[in-house]
Protein backbone atom coordinates (compact mmCIF):
# COMPACT_ATOMS: atom_id res chain seq x y z
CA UNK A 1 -8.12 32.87 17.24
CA UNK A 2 -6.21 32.58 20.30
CA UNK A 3 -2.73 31.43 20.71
CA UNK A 4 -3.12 27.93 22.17
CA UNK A 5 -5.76 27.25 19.40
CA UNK A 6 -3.11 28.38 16.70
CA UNK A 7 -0.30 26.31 18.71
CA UNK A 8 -2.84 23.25 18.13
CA UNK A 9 -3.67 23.43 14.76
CA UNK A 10 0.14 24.01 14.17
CA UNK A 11 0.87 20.44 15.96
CA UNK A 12 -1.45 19.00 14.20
CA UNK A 13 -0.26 20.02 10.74
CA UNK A 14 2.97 18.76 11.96
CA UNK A 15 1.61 15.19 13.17
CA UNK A 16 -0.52 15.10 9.70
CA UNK A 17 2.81 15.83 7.94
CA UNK A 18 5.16 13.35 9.71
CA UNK A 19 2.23 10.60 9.47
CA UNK A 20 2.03 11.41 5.81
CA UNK A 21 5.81 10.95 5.61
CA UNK A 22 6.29 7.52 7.60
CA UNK A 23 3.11 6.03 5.42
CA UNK A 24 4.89 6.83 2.24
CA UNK A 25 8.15 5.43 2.91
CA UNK A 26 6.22 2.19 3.94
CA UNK A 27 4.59 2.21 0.56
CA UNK A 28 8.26 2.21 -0.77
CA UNK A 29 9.51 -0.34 1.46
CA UNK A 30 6.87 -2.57 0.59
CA UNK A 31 7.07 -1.76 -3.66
CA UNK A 32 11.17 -2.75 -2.77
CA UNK A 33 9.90 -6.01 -1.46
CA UNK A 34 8.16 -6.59 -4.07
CA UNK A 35 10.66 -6.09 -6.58
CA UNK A 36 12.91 -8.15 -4.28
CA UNK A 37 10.28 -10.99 -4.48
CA UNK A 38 10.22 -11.15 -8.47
CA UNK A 39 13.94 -11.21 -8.78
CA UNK A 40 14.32 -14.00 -6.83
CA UNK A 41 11.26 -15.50 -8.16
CA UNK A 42 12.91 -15.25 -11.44
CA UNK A 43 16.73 -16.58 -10.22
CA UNK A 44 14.55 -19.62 -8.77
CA UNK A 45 12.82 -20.61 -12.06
CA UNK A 46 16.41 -20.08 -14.05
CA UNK A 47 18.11 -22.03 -11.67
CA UNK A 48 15.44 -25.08 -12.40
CA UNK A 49 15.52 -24.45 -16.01
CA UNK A 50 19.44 -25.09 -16.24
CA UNK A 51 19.65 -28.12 -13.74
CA UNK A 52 16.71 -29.48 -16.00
CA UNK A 53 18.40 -28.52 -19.05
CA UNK A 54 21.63 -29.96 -17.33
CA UNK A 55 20.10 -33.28 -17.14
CA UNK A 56 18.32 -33.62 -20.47
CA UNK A 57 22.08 -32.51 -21.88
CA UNK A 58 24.08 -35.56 -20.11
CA UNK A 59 21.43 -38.31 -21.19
CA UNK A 60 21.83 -37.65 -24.75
């Protein structure tokens, strides 16, 4: 093979790489989100059960 073919398949291996790289840390981000999401999902329902709880306490 000549040079310039072996310099391309070189820069491609190191776009593949780097794409590879980015679309992984996306998958993170969004699996962090997530997790963010059910935590707060979960303070929100809490935070309804005691005012409710709250309530039903001070009318009997």
């Amino acid at each position: 093979m000549s040079k310039i073919k072996q310099d391309k398949i070189q820069m491609q291996r190191k776009v593949q790489g780097l794409y590879r790289e980015i679309k992984q840390q996306r998958k993170e981000e969004k699996n962090n989100n997530k997790i963010g999401i059910v935590i707060v999902d979960i303070c929100v329902v809490l935070g309804i059960l005691i005012l409710l709880l709250n309530a039903f306490i001070k009318e009997f």
